[in-house]
Structure formats: structure tokens, C-alpha cells
Protein backbone atom coordinates (compact mmCIF):
# COMPACT_ATOMS: atom_id res chain seq x y z
CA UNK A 1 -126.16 21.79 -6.76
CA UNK A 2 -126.21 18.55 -4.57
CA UNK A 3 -130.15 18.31 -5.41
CA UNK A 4 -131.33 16.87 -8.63
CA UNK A 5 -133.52 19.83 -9.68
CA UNK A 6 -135.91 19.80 -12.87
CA UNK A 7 -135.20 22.78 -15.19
CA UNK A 8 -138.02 23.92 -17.67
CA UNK A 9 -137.40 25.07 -20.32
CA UNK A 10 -139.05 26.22 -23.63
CA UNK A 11 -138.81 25.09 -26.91
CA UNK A 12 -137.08 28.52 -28.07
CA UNK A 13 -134.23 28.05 -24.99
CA UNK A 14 -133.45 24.36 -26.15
CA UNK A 15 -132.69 25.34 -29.65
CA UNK A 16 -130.42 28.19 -28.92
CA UNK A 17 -128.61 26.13 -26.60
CA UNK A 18 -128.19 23.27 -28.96
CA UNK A 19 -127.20 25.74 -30.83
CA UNK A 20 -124.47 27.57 -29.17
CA UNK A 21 -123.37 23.57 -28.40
CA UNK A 22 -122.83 23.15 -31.92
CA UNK A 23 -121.00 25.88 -32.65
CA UNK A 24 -118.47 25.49 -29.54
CA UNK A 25 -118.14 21.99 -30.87
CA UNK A 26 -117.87 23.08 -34.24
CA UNK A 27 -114.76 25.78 -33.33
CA UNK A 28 -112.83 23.02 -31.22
CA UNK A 29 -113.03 20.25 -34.00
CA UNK A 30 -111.75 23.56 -36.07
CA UNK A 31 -108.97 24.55 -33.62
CA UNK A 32 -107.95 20.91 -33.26
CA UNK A 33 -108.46 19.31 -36.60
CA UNK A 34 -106.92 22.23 -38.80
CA UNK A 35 -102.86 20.90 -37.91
CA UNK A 36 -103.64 17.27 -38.98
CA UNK A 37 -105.40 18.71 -41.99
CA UNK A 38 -102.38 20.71 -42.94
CA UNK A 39 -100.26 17.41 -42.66
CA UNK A 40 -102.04 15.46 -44.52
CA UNK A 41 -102.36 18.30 -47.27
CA UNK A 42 -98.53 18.71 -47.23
CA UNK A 43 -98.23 14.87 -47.10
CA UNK A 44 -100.59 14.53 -50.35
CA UNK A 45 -99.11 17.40 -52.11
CA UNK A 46 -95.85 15.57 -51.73
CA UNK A 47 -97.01 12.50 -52.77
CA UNK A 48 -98.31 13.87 -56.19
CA UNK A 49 -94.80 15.90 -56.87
CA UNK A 50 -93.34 12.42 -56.92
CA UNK A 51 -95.23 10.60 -59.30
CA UNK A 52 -94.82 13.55 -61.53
């Protein structure tokens, strides 16, 4: 690993990794987005039982 080393790869390869990427991405913003979603849900729904 302490060389630089040039890795090709096909067109095929580069997709399916960007792909996986995406979806790991995808999953974390998931995982770490859904508890602020639920606040702000909870947080809205409140809002609207007031004005009622």
C-alpha cells in the first residue's frame, strides 16, 4: 500500500461499485436521518393539534 498503484478497471466494475457506494450511503443517511425525522414529525403533528 505505500506505492501509488494504477487500478484498471472496466466500465461494468465502476458502475457496480458506484453502486454499492450509493446504497451504503443511502442506508447510513437512513439509519441516521430517520430519529430527526421522527422529531420533527412529532414536533409538526403537535403543532397542528394546537391550532385546532
Amino acid at each position: 500500500m505505500g506505492k501509488n498503484e494504477v487500478i484498471k478497471l472496466d466500465k461494468k466494475q465502476v458502475e457496480e461499485i458506484k453502486h454499492e457506494i450509493t446504497q451504503h450511503i443511502e442506508k447510513y443517511i437512513d439509519l441516521k436521518l430517520k430519529p430527526v425525522l421522527k422529531y420533527f414529525k412529532k414536533k409538526k403533528e403537535f403543532y397542528e393539534m394546537s391550532y385546532l
